[in-house]
Protein backbone atom coordinates (compact mmCIF):
# COMPACT_ATOMS: atom_id res chain seq x y z
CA UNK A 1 -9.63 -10.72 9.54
CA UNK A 2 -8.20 -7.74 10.03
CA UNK A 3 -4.79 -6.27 7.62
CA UNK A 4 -4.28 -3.11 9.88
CA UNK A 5 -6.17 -1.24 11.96
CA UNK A 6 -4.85 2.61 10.55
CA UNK A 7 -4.99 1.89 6.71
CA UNK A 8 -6.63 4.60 4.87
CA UNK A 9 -7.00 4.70 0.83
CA UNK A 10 -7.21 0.80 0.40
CA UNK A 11 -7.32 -1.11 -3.35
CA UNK A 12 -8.43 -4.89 -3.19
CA UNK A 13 -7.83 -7.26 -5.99
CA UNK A 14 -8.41 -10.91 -6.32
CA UNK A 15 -7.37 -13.20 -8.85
CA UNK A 16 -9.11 -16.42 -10.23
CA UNK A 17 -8.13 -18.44 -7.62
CA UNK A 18 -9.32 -16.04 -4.51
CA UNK A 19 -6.11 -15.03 -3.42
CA UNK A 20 -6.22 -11.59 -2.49
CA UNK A 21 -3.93 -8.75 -2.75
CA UNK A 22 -4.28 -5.29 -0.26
CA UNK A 23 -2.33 -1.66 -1.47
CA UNK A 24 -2.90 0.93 1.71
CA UNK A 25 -1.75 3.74 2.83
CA UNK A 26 -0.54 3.75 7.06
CA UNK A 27 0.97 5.21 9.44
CA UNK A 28 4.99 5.23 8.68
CA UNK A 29 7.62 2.91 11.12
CA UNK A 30 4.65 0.88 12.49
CA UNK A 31 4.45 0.32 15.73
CA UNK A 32 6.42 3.65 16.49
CA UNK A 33 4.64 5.72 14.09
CA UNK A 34 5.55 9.51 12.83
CA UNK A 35 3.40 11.85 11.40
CA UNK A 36 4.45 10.36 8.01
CA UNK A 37 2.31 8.07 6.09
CA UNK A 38 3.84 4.98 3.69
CA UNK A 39 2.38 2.70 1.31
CA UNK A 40 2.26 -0.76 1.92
CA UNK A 41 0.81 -3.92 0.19
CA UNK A 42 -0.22 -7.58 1.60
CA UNK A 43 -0.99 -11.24 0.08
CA UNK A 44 -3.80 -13.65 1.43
CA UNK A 45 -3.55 -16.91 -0.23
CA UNK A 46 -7.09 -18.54 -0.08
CA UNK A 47 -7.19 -20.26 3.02
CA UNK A 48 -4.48 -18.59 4.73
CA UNK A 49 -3.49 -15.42 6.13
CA UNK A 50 -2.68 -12.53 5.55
CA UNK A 51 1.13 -11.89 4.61
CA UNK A 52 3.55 -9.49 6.76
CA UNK A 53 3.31 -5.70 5.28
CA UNK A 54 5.71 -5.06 2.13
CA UNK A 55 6.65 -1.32 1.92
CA UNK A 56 6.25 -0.60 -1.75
CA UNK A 57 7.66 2.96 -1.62
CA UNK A 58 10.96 4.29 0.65
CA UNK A 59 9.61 4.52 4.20
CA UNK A 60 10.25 7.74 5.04
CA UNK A 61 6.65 9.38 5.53
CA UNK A 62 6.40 10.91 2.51
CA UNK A 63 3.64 8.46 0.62
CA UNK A 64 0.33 9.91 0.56
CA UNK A 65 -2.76 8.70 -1.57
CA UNK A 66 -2.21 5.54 -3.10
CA UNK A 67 -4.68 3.13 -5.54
CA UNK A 68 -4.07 -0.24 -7.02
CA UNK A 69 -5.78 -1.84 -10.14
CA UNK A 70 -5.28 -5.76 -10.57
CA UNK A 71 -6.07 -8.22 -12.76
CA UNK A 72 -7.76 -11.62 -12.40
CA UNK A 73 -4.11 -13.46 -12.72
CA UNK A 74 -3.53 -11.20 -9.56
CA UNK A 75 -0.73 -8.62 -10.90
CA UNK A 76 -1.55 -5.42 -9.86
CA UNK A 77 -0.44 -1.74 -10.38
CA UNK A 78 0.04 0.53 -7.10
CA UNK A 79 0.27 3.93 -8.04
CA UNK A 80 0.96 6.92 -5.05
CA UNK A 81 1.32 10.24 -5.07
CA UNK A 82 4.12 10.99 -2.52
CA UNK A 83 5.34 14.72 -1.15
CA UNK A 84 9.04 15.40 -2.18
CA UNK A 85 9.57 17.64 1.09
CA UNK A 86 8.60 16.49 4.16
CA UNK A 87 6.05 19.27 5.66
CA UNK A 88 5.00 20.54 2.46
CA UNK A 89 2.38 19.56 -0.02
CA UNK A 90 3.60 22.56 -2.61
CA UNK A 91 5.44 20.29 -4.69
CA UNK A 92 3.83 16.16 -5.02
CA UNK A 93 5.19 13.62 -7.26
CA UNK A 94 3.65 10.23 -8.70
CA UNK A 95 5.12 6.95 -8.04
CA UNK A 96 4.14 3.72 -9.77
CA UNK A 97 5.10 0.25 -8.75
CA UNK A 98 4.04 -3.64 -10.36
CA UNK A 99 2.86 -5.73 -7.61
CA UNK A 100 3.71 -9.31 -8.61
């Protein structure tokens, strides 16, 4: 089953139950797509599919590598280190966000 067909640095947790929770990083404005890149997570509850993608950071095309850490409850950390001027990696920031 795919979750998107351009995601680069992907995390993958899973709690007790199998659900499944997906942090990537993608192409920004999907399916018009700058140069940007955003992060974005997604939910599959066992037996289902996947959920629509949740923006976890302003989509603007500044996110760049992201990484998640979950535990087996399924609560997760994303954390992203995102350019502060577009065009420019001189000057990087990093962003941290609870996935519940």
């Amino acid at each position: 089953m795919e979750v998107n067909s351009y995601a680069i640095d992907t995390s993958l947790g899973l709690d007790a139950d199998g659900n499944a929770v997906v942090v990537y990083v993608a192409p920004d404005r999907w399916p018009n797509p700058t140069t940007g890149l955003d992060v974005y997570s997604r939910r599959l509850t066992w037996g289902g599919t996947w959920s629509d993608a949740a923006a976890i950071e302003p989509v603007d095309g500044l996110g760049a590598t992201a990484f998640g850490s979950f535990n087996r409850s399924g609560r997760g950390v994303a954390a992203w280190v995102r350019k502060d001027v577009a065009g420019t990696s001189s000057r990087l920031s990093l962003w941290v966000s609870v996935l519940r």
